[in-house]
C-alpha atoms as a PDB file:
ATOM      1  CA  UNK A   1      93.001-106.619  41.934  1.00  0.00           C
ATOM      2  CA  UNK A   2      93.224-110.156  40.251  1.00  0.00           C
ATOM      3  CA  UNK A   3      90.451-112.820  41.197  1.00  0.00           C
ATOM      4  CA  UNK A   4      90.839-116.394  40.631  1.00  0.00           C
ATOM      5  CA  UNK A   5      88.813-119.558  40.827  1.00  0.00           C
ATOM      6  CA  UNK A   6      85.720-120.994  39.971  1.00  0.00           C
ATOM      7  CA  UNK A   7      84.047-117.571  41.690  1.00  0.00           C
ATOM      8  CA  UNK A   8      81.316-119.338  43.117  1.00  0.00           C
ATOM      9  CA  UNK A   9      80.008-116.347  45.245  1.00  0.00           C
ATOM     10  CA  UNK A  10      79.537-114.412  42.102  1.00  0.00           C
ATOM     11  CA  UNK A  11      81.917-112.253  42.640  1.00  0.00           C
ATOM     12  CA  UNK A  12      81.682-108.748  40.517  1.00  0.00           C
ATOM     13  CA  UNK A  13      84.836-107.114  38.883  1.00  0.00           C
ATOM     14  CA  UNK A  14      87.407-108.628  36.984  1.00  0.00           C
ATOM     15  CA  UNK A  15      87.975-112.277  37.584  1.00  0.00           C
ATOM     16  CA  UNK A  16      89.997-115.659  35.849  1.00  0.00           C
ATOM     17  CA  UNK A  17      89.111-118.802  35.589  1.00  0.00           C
ATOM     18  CA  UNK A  18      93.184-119.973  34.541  1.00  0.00           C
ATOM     19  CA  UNK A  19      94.706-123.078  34.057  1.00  0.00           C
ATOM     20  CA  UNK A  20      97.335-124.124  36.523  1.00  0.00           C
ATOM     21  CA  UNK A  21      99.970-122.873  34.892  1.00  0.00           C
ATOM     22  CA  UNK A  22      99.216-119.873  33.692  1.00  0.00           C
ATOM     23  CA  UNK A  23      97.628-119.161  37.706  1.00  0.00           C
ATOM     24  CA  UNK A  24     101.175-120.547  39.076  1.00  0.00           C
ATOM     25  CA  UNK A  25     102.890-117.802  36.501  1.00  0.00           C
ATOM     26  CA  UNK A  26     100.068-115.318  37.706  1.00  0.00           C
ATOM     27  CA  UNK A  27     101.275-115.845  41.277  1.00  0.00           C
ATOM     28  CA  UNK A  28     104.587-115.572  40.627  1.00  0.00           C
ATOM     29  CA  UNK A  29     104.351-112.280  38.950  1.00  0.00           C
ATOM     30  CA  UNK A  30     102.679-110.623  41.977  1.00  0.00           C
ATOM     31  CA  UNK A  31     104.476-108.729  44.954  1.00  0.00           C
ATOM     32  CA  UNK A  32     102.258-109.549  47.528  1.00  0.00           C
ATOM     33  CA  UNK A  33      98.997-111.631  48.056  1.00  0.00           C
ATOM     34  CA  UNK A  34      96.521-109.791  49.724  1.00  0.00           C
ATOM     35  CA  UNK A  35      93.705-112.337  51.099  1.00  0.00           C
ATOM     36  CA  UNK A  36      90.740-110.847  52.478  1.00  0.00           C
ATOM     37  CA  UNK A  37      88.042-113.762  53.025  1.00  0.00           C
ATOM     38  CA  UNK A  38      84.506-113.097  54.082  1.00  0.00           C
ATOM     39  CA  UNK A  39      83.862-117.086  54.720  1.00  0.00           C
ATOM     40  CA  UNK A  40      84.735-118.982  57.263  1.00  0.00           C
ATOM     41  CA  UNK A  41      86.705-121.811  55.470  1.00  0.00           C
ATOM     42  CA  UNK A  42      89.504-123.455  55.913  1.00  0.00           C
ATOM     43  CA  UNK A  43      92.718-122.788  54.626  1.00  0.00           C
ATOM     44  CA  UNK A  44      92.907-120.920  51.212  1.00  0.00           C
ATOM     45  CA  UNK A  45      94.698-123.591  49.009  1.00  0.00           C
ATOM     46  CA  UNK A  46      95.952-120.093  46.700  1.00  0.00           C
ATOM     47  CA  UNK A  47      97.723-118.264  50.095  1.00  0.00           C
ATOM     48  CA  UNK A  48      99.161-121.592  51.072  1.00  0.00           C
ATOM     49  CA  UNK A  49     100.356-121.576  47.381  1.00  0.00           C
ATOM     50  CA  UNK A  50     101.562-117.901  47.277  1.00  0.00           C
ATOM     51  CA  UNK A  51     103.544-118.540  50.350  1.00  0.00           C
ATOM     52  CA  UNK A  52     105.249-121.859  48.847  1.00  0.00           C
ATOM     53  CA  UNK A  53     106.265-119.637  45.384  1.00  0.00           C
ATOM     54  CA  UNK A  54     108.209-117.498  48.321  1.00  0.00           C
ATOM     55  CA  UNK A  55     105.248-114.346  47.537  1.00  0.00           C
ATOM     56  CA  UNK A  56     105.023-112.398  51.147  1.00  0.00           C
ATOM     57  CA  UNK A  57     101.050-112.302  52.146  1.00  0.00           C
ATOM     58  CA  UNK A  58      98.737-109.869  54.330  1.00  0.00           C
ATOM     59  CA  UNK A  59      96.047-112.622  55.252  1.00  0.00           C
ATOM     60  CA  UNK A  60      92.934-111.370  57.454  1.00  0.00           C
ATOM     61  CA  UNK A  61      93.345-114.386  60.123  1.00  0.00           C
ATOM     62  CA  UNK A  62      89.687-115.765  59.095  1.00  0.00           C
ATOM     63  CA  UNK A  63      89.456-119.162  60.165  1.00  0.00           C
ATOM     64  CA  UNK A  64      91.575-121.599  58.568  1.00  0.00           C
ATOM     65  CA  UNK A  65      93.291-118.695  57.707  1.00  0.00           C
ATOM     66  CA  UNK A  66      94.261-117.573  61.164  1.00  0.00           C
ATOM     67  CA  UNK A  67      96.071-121.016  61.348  1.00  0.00           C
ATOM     68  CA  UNK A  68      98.074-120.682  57.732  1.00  0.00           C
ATOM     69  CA  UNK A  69      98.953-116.575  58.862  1.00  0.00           C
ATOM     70  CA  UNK A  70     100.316-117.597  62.399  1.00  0.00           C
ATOM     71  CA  UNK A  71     101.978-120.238  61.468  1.00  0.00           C
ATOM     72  CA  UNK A  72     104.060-118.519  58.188  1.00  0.00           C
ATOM     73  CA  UNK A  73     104.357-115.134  60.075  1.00  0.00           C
ATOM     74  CA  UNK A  74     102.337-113.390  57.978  1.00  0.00           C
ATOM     75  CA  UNK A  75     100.636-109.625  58.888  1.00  0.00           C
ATOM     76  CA  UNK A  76      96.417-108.793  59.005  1.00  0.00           C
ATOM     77  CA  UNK A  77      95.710-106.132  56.465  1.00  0.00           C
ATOM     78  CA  UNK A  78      94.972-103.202  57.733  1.00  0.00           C
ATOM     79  CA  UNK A  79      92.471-101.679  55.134  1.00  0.00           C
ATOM     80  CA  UNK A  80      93.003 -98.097  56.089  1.00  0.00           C
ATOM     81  CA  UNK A  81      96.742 -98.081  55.217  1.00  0.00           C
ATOM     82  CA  UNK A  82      96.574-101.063  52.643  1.00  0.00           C
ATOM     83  CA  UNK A  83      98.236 -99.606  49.638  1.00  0.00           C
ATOM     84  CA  UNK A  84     101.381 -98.338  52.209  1.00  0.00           C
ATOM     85  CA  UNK A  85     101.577-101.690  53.887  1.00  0.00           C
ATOM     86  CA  UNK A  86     101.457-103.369  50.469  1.00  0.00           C
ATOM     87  CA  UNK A  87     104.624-101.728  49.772  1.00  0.00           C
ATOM     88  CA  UNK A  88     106.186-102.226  53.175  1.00  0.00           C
ATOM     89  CA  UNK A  89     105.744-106.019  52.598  1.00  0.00           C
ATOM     90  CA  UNK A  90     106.707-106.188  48.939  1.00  0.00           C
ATOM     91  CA  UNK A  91     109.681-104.472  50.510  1.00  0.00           C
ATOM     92  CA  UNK A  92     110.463-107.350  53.212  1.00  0.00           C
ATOM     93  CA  UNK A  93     109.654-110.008  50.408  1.00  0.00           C
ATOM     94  CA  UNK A  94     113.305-111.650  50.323  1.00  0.00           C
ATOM     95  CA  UNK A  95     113.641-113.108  54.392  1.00  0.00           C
ATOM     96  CA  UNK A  96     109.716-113.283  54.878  1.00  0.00           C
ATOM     97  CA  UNK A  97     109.064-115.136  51.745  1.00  0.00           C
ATOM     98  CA  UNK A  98     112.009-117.337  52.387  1.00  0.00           C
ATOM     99  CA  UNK A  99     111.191-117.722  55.852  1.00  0.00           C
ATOM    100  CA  UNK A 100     107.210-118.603  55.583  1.00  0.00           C
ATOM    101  CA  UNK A 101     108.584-120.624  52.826  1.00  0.00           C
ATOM    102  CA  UNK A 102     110.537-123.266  54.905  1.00  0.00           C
ATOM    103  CA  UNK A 103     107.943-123.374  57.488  1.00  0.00           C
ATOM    104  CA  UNK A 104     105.330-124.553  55.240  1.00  0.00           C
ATOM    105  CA  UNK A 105     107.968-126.647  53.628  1.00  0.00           C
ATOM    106  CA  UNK A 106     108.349-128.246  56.875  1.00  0.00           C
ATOM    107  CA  UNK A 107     104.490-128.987  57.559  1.00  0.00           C
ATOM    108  CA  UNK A 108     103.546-132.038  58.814  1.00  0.00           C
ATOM    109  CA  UNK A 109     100.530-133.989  56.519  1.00  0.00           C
ATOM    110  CA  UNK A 110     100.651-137.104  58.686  1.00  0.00           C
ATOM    111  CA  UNK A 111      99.960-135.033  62.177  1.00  0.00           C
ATOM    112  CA  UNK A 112      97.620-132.810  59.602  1.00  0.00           C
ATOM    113  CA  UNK A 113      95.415-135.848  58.909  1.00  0.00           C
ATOM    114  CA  UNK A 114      95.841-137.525  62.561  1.00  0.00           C
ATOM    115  CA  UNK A 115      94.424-134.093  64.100  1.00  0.00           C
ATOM    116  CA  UNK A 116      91.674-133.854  61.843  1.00  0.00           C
ATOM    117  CA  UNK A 117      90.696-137.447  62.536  1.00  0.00           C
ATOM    118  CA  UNK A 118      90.943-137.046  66.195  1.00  0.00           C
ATOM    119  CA  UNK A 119      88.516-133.946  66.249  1.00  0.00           C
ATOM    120  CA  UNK A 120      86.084-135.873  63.647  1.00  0.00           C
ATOM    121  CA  UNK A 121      86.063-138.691  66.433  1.00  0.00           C
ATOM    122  CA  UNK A 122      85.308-136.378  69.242  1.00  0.00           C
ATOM    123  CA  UNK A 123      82.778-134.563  67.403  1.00  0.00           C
ATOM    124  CA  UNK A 124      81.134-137.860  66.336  1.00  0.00           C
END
């Protein structure tokens, strides 16, 4: 398992704190991104990332991250059968990837920031 970031939950195990290159070359060299968040945060800039470098994702729909899996199509991990369903997807990488790929291609920043502002005016 490969950690990345500034690890400000303290994280234990093996983590990197990479430049952007070397994390971009890090990403690319991975089958599958397996994103398992235990905050309630928006969406992970490094699966939206993944998914744009055409790697296939298991994202637990936390979220932000319920938004970013729905949209690109991608699976919940199932933790019992993870390894197996790591596989499976690493399999399917080719018209997943490329699929997830042109959807976030695709995305919209201008109705992005125009629903964002309309919720900050409702809520304010």
């Amino acid at each position: 398992m490969i950690t990345s970031g500034s690890n400000t939950i303290g994280l234990d195990g093996a983590h990197y704190d990479v430049e952007r290159e070397r994390y971009l070359r890090l990403l690319r060299a991975c089958d599958v991104g397996v994103f398992l968040p235990r905050m309630r945060e928006g969406w992970s800039r490094c699966a939206a990332e993944a998914l744009l470098l055409g790697l296939p994702c298991l994202i637990r729909p936390i979220a932000g991250l319920g938004d970013l899996a729905a949209l690109t199509g991608q699976p919940t991990p199932d933790l019992d059968r993870l390894p197996a369903q790591v596989r499976e997807h690493a399999a399917a990488r080719r018209t997943e990837a490329k699929a997830a790929y042109e959807t976030l291609a695709r995305f919209d920043l201008y109705y992005f920031g125009n629903a964002w502002g309309d919720l900050l005016a409702q809520v304010a």
